[in-house]
C-alpha atoms as a PDB file:
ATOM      1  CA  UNK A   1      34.527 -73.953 155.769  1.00  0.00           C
ATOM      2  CA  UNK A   2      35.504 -70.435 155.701  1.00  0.00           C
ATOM      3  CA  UNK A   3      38.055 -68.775 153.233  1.00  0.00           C
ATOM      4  CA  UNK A   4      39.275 -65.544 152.968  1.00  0.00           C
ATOM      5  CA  UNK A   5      37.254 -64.525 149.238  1.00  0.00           C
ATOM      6  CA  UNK A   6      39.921 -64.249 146.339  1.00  0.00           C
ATOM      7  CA  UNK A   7      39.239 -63.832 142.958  1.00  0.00           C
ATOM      8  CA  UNK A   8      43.080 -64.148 142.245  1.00  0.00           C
ATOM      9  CA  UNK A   9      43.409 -67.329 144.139  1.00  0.00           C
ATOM     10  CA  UNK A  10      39.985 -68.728 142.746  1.00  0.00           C
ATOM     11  CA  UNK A  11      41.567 -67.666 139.151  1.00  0.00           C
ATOM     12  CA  UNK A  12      44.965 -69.595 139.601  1.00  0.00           C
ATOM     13  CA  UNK A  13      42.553 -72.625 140.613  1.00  0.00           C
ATOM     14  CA  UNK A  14      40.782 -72.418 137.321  1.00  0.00           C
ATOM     15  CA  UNK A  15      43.976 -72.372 135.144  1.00  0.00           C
ATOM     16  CA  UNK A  16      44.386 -75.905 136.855  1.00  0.00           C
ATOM     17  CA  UNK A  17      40.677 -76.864 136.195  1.00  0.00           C
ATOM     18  CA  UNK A  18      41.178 -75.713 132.808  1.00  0.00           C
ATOM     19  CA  UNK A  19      44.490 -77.582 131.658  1.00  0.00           C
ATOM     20  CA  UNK A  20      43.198 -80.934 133.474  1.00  0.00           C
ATOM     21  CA  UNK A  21      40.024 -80.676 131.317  1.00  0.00           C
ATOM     22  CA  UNK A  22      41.647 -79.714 127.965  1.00  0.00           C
ATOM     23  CA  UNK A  23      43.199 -82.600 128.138  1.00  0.00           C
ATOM     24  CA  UNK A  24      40.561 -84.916 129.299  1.00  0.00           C
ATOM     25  CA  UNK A  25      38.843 -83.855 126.529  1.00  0.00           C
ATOM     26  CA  UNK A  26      41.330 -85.289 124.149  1.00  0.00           C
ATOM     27  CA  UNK A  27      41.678 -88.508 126.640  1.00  0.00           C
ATOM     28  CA  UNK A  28      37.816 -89.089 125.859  1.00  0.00           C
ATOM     29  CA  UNK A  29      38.031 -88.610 122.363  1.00  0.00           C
ATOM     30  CA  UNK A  30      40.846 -91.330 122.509  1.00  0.00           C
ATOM     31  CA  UNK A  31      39.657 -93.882 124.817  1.00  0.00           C
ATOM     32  CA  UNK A  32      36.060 -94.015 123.584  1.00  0.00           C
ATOM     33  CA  UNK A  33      37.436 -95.625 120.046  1.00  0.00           C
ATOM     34  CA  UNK A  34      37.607 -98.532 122.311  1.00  0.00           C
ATOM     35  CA  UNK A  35      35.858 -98.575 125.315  1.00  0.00           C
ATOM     36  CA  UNK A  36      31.966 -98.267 126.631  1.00  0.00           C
ATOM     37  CA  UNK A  37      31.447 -95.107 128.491  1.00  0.00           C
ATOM     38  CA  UNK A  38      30.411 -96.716 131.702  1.00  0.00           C
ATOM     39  CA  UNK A  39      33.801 -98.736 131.583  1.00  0.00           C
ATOM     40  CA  UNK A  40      35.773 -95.283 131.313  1.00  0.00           C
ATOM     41  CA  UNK A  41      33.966 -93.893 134.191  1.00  0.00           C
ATOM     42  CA  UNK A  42      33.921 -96.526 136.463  1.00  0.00           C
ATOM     43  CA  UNK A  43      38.089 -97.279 135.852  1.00  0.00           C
ATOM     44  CA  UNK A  44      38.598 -93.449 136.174  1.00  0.00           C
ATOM     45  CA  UNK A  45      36.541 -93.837 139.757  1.00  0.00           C
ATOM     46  CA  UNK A  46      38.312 -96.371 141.062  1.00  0.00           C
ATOM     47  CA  UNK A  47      41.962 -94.775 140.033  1.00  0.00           C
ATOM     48  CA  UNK A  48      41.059 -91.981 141.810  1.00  0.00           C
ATOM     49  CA  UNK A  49      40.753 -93.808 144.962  1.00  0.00           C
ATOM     50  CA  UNK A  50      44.456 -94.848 144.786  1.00  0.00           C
ATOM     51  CA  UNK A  51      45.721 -91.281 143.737  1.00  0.00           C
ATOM     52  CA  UNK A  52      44.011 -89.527 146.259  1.00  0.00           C
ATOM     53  CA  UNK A  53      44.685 -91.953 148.948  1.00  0.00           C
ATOM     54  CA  UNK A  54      48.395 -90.411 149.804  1.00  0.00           C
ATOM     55  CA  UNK A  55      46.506 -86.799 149.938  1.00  0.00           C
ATOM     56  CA  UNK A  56      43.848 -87.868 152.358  1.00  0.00           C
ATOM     57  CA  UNK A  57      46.791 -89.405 154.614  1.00  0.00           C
ATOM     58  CA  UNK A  58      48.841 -86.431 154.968  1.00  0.00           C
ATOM     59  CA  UNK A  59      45.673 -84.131 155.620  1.00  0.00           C
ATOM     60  CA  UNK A  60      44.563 -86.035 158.474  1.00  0.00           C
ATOM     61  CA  UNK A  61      43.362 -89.422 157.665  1.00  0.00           C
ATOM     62  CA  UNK A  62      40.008 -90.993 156.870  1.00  0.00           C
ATOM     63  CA  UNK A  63      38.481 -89.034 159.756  1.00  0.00           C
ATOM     64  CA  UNK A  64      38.410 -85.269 158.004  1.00  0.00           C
ATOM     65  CA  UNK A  65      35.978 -87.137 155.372  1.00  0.00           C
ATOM     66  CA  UNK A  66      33.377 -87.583 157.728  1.00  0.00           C
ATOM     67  CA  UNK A  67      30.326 -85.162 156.408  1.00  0.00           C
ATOM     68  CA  UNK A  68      26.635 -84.889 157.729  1.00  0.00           C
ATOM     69  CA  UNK A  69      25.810 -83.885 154.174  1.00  0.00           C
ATOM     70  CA  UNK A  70      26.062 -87.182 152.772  1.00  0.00           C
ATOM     71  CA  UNK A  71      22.398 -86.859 151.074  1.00  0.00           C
ATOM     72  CA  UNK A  72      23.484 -83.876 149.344  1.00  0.00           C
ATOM     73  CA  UNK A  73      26.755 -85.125 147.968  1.00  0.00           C
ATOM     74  CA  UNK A  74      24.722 -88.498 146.455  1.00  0.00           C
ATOM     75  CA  UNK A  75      22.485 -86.099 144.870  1.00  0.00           C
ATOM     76  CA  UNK A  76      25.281 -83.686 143.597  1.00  0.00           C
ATOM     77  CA  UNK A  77      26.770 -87.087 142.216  1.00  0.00           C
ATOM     78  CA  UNK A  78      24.476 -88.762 140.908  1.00  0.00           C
ATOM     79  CA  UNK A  79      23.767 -85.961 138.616  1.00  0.00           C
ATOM     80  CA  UNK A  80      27.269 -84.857 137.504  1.00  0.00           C
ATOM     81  CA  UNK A  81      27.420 -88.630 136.918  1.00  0.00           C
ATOM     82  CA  UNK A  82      24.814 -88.751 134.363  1.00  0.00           C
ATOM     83  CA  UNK A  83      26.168 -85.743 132.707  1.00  0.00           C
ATOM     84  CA  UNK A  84      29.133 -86.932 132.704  1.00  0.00           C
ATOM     85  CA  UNK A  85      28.457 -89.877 130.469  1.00  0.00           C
ATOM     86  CA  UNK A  86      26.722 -87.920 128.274  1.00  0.00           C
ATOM     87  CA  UNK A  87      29.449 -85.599 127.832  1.00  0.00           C
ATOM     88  CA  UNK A  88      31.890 -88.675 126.766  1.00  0.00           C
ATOM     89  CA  UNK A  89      29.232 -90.227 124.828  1.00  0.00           C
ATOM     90  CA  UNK A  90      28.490 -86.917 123.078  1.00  0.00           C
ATOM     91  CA  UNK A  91      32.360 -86.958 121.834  1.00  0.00           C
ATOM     92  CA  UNK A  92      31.770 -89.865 119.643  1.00  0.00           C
ATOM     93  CA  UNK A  93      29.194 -87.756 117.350  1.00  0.00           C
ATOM     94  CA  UNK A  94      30.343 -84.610 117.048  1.00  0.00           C
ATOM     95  CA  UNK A  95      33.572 -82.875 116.949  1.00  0.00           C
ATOM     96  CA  UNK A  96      35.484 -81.999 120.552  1.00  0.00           C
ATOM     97  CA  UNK A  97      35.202 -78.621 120.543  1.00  0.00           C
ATOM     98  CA  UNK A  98      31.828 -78.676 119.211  1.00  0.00           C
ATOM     99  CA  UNK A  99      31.512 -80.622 122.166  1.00  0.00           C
ATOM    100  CA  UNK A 100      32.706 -78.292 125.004  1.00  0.00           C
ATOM    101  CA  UNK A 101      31.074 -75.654 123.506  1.00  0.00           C
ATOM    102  CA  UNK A 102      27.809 -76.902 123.703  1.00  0.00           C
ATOM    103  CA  UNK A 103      28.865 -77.230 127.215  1.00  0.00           C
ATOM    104  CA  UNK A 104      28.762 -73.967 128.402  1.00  0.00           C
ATOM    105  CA  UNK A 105      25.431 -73.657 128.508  1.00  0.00           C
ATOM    106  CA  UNK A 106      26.277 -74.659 131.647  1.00  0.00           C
ATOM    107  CA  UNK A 107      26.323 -71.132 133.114  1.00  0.00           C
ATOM    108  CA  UNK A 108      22.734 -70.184 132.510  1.00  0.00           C
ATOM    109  CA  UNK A 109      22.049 -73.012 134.707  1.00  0.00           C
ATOM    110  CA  UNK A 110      24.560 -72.095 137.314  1.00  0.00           C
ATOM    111  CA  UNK A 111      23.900 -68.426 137.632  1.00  0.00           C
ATOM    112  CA  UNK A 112      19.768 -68.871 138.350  1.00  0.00           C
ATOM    113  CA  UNK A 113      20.140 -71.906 140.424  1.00  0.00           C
ATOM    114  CA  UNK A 114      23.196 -69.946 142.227  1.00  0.00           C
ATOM    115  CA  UNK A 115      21.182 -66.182 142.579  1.00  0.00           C
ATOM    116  CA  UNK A 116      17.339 -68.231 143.330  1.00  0.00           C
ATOM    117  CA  UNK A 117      19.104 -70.948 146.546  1.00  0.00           C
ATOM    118  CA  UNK A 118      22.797 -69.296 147.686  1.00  0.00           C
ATOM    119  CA  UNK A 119      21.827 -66.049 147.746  1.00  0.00           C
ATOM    120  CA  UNK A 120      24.448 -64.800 145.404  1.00  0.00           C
ATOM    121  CA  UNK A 121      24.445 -61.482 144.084  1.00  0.00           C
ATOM    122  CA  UNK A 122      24.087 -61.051 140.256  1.00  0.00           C
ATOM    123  CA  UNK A 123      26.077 -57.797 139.513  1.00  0.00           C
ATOM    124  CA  UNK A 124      25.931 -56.331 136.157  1.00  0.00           C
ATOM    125  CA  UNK A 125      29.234 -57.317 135.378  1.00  0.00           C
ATOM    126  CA  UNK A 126      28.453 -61.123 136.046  1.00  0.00           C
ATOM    127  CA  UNK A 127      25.586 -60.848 134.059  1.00  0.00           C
ATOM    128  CA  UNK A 128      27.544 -59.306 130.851  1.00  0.00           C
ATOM    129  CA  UNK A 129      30.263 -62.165 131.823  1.00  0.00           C
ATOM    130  CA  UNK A 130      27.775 -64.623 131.030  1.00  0.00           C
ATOM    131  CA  UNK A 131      25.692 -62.537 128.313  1.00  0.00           C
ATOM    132  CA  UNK A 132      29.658 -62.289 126.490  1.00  0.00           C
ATOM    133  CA  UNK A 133      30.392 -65.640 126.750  1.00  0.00           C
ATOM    134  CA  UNK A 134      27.385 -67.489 125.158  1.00  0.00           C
ATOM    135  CA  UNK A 135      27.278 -65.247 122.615  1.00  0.00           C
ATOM    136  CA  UNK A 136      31.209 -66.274 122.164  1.00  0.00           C
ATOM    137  CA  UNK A 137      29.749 -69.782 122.217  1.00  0.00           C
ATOM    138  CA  UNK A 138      27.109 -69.610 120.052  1.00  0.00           C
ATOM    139  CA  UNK A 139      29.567 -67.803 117.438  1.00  0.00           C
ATOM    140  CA  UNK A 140      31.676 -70.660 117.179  1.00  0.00           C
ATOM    141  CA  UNK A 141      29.329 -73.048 116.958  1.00  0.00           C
ATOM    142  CA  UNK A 142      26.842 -71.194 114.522  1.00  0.00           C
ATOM    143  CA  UNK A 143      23.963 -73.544 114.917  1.00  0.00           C
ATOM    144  CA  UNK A 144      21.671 -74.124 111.814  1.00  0.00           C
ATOM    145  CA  UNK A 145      18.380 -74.864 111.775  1.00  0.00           C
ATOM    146  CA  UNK A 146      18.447 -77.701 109.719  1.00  0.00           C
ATOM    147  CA  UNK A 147      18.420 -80.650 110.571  1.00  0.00           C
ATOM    148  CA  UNK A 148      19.051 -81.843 114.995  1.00  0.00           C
ATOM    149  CA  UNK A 149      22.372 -83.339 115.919  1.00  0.00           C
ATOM    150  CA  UNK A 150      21.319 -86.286 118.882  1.00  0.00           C
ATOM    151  CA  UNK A 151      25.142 -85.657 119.925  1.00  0.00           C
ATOM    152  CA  UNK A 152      24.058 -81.745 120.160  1.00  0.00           C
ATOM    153  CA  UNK A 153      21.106 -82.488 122.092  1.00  0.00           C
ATOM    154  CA  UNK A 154      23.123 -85.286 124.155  1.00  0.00           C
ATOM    155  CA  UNK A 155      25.760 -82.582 124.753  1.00  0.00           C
ATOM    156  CA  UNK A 156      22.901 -80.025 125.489  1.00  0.00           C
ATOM    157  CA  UNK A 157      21.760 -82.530 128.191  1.00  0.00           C
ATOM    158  CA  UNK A 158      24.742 -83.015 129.940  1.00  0.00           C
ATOM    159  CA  UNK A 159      25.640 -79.149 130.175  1.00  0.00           C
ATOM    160  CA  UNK A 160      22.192 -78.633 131.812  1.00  0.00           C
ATOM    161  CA  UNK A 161      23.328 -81.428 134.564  1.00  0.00           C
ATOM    162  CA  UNK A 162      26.626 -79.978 134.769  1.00  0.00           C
ATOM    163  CA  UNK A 163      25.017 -76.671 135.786  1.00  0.00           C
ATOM    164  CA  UNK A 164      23.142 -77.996 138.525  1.00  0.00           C
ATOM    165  CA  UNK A 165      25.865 -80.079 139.926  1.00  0.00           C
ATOM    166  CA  UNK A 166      27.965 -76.688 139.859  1.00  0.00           C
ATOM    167  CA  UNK A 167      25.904 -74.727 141.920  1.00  0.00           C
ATOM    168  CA  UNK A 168      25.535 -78.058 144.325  1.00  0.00           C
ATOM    169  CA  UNK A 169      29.084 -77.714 144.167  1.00  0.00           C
ATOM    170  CA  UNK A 170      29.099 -74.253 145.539  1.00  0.00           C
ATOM    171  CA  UNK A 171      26.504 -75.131 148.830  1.00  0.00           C
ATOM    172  CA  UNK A 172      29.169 -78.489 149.556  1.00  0.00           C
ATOM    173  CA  UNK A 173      32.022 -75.834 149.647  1.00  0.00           C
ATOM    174  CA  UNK A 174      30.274 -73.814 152.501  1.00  0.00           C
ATOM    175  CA  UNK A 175      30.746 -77.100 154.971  1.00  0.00           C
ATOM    176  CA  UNK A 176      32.960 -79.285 153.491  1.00  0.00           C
ATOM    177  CA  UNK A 177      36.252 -79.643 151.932  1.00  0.00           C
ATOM    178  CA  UNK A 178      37.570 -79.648 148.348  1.00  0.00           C
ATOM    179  CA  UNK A 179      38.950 -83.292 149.397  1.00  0.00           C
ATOM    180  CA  UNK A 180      35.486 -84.744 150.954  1.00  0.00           C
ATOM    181  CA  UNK A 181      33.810 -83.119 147.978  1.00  0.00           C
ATOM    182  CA  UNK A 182      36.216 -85.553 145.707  1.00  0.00           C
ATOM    183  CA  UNK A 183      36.322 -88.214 148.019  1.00  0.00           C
ATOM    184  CA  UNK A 184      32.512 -88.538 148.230  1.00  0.00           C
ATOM    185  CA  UNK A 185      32.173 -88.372 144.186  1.00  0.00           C
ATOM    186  CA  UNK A 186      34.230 -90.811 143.584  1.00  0.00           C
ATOM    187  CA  UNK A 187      32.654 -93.122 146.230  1.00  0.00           C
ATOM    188  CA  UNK A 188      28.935 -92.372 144.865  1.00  0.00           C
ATOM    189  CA  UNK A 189      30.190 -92.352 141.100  1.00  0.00           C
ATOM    190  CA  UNK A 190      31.779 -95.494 141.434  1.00  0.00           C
ATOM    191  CA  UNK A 191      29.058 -97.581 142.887  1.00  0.00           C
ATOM    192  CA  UNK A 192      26.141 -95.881 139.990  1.00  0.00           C
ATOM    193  CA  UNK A 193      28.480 -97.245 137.813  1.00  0.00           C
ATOM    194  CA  UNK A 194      29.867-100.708 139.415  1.00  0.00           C
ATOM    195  CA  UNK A 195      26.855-102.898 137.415  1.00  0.00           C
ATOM    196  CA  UNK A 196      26.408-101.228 134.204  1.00  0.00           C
ATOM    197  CA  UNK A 197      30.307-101.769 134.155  1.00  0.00           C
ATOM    198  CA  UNK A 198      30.048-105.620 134.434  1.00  0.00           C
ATOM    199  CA  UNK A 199      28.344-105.893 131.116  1.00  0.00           C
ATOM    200  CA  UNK A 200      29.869-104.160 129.263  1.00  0.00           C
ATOM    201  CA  UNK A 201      33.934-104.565 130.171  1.00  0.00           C
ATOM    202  CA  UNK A 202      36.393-105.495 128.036  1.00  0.00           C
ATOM    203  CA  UNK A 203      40.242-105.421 128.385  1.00  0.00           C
ATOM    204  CA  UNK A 204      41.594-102.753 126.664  1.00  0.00           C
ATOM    205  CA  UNK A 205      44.933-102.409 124.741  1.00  0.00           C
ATOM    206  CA  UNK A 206      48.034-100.896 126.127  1.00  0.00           C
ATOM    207  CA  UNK A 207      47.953 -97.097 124.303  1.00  0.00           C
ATOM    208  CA  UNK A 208      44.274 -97.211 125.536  1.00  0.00           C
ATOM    209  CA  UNK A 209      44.685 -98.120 129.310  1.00  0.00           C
ATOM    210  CA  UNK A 210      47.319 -95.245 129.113  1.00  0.00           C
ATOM    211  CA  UNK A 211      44.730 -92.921 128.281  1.00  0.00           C
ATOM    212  CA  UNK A 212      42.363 -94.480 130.707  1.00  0.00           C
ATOM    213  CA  UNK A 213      44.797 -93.473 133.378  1.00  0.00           C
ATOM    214  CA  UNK A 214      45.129 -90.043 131.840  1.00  0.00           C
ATOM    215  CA  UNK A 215      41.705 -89.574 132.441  1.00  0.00           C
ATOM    216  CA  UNK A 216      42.169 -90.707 135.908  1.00  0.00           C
ATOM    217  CA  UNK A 217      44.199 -88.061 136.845  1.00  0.00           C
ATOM    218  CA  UNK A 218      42.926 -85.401 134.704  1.00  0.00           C
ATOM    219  CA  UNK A 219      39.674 -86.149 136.220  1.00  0.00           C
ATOM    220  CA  UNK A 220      39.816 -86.722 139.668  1.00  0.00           C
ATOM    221  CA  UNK A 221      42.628 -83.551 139.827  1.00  0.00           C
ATOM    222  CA  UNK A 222      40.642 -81.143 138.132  1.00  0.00           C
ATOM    223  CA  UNK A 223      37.588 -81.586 140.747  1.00  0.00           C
ATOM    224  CA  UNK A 224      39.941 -80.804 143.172  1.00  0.00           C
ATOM    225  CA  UNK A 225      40.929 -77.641 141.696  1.00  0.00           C
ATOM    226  CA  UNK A 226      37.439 -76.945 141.305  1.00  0.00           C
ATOM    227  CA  UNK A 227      35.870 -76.970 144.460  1.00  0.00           C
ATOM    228  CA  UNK A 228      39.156 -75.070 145.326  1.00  0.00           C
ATOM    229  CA  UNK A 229      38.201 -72.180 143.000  1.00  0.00           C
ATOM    230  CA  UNK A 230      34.548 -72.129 144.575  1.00  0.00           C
ATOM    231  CA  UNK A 231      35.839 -71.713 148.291  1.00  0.00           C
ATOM    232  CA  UNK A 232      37.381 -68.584 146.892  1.00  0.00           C
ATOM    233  CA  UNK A 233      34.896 -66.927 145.067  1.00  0.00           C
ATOM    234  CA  UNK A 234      30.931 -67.052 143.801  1.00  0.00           C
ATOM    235  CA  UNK A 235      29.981 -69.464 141.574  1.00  0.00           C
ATOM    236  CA  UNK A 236      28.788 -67.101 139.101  1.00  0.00           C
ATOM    237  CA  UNK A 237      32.414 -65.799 139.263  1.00  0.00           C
ATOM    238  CA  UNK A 238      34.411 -69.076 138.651  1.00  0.00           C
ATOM    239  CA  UNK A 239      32.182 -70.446 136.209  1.00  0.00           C
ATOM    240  CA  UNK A 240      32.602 -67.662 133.352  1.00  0.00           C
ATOM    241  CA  UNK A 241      36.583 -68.364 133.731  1.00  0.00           C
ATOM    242  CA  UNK A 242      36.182 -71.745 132.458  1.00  0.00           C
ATOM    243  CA  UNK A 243      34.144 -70.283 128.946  1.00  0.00           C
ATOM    244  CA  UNK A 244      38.689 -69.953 128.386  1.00  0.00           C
ATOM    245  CA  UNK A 245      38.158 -74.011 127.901  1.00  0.00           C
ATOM    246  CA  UNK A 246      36.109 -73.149 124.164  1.00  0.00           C
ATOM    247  CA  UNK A 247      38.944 -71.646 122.496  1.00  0.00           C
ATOM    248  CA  UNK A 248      40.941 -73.917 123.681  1.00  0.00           C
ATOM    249  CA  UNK A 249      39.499 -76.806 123.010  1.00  0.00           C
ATOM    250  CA  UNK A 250      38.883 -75.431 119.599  1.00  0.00           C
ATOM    251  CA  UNK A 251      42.659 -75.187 119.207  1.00  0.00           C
ATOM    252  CA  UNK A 252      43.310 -78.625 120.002  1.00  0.00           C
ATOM    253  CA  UNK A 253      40.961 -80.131 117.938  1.00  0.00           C
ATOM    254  CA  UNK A 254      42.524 -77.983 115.326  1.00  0.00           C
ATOM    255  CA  UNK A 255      45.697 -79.310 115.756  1.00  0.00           C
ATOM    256  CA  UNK A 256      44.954 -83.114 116.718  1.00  0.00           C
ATOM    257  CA  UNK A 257      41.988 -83.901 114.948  1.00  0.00           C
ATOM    258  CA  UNK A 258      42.206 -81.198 112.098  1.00  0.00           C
ATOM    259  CA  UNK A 259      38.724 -79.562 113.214  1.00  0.00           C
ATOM    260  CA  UNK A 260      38.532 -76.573 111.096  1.00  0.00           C
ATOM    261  CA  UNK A 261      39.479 -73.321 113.458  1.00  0.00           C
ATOM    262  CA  UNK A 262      38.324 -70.251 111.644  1.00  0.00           C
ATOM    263  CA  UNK A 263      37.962 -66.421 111.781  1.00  0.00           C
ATOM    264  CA  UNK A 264      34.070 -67.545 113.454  1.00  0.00           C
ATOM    265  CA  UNK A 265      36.138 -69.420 116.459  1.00  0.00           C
ATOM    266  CA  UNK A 266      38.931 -66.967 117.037  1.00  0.00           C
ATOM    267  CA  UNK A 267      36.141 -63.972 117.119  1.00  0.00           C
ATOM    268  CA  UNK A 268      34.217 -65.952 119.602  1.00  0.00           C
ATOM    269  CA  UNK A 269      37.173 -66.489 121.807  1.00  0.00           C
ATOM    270  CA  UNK A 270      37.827 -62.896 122.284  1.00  0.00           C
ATOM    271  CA  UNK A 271      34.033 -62.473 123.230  1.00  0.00           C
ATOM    272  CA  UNK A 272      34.307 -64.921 126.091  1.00  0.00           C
ATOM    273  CA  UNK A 273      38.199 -63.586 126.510  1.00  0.00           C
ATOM    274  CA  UNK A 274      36.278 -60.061 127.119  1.00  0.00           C
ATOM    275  CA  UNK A 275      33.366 -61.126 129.516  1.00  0.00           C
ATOM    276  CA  UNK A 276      36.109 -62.874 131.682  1.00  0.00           C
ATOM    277  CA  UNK A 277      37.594 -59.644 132.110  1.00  0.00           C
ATOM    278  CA  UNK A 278      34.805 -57.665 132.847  1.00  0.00           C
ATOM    279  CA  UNK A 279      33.796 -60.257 135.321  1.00  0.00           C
ATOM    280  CA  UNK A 280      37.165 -59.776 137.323  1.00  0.00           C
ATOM    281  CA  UNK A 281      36.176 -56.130 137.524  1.00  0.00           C
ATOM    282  CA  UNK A 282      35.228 -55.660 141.442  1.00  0.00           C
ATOM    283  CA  UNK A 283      31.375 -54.902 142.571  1.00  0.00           C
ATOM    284  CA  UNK A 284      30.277 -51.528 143.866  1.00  0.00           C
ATOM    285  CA  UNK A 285      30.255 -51.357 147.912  1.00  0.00           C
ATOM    286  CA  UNK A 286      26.356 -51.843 148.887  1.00  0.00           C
ATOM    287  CA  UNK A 287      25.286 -48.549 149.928  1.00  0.00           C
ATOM    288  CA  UNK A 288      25.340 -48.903 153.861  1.00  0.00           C
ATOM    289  CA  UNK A 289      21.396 -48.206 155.674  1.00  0.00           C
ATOM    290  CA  UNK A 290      21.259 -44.309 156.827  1.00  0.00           C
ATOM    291  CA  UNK A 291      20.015 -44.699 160.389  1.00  0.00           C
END
């Protein structure tokens, strides 16, 4: 589908992505005292169906979900689904912004499958974007080399799938819609997950379910946004915006969790802060062919 490129419009989609998955974050942390991980996923799936029902009804009906890309969105799926659960499963061994910053080792991912099959351009300024922000990344996390985390490698795992769903993300966006994109991840996500759910479900308590539905929201909202931001710009543009989720993250494990935030984490943030803006900064006109 085409869109008129905007890296203002792709940016205001990101501040959404963002806030939904700051507070996701916290959601996991919350609802994974209590619950299985398949059990969160497969509840969030199924909530999303009834909040994006009234959407798909006022943009047409069931009939703009149709897509002749189905293998493709199974495959995107699938993947993001397995990350996915690794990224909640990560949050119950090491701390949440520890976490997300893992995470964004994501972009390394992103950018070469992005420059190698959709043909986008790696400027210099994308690539110091990127350079910027994992070295923001790595400065706040400041890994040792003692002794291997499993919920560091767990988390590792997970970014690498989130990567490749990104840039899957990115092809979808050049034929479909942000809403078939969701509507066809929550479909795929919640049959992987219908069986594994059986086995392990148990009724949760009141405060929990609340958070189960925050993650509902958060989750199936923030896709949205998403594949919004990617009809309006490269991937290897939107995905440096969201190295903002670190610091921020950082900050509210700080403040909910008491996760120590220290002069490491608020250095690192102004590193990714920094390769943000230099990624806004516009690419040089190609040189047009003398004839």
């Amino acid at each position: 589908m085409s869109t008129t490129p905007s890296k203002m419009m792709a940016a205001l989609w990101m501040a959404g992505w963002l806030s939904l998955m700051l507070v996701m974050a916290v959601a996991g942390r919350e609802t994974t005292r209590e619950l299985n991980v398949f059990q969160i996923m497969e509840v969030r799936s199924l909530v999303g169906f009834v909040l994006l029902s009234p959407i798909i009804y006022r943009a047409g009906g069931w009939k703009v979900l149709k897509t002749s890309r189905l293998p493709q969105h199974v495959g995107r799926n699938l993947v993001h689904y397995v990350a996915q659960l690794g990224w909640f499963f990560a949050l119950t061994l090491i701390p949440i912004g520890q976490v997300v910053a893992i995470e964004f080792t994501m972009p390394i991912w992103t950018a070469v499958l992005a420059a190698s099959f959709l043909s986008e351009r790696m400027t210099p300024w994308k690539i110091a974007a990127i350079v910027l922000g994992l070295v923001g990344v790595m400065v706040i996390v400041r890994p040792s080399t003692g002794e291997i985390n499993p919920g560091q490698l767990i988390a590792l795992g997970a970014a690498m799938g989130f990567g490749v769903s990104m840039a899957l993300v990115k092809s979808l966006t050049r034929t479909e819609s942000a809403l078939s994109i969701l509507f066809w991840m929550l479909v795929v996500q919640s049959v992987a997950g219908f069986v594994p759910t059986l086995f392990v479900w148990i009724w949760p308590s009141l405060y929990v379910w609340a958070w189960v539905g925050v993650i509902a929201v958060c989750g199936t909202f923030s896709h949205y946004c998403l594949a919004s931001a990617m009809r309006y710009a490269d991937a290897t543009i939107v995905v440096p915006m969201d190295f903002l989720r670190v610091p921020l993250t950082a900050a509210a494990g700080w403040l909910l969790y008491s996760e120590r935030l220290d002069a490491w984490t608020v250095l690192g943030a102004a590193l990714i802060l920094f390769g943000n803006l230099l990624n806004l900064k516009p690419a040089s006109p190609v040189p047009a062919r003398a004839r």
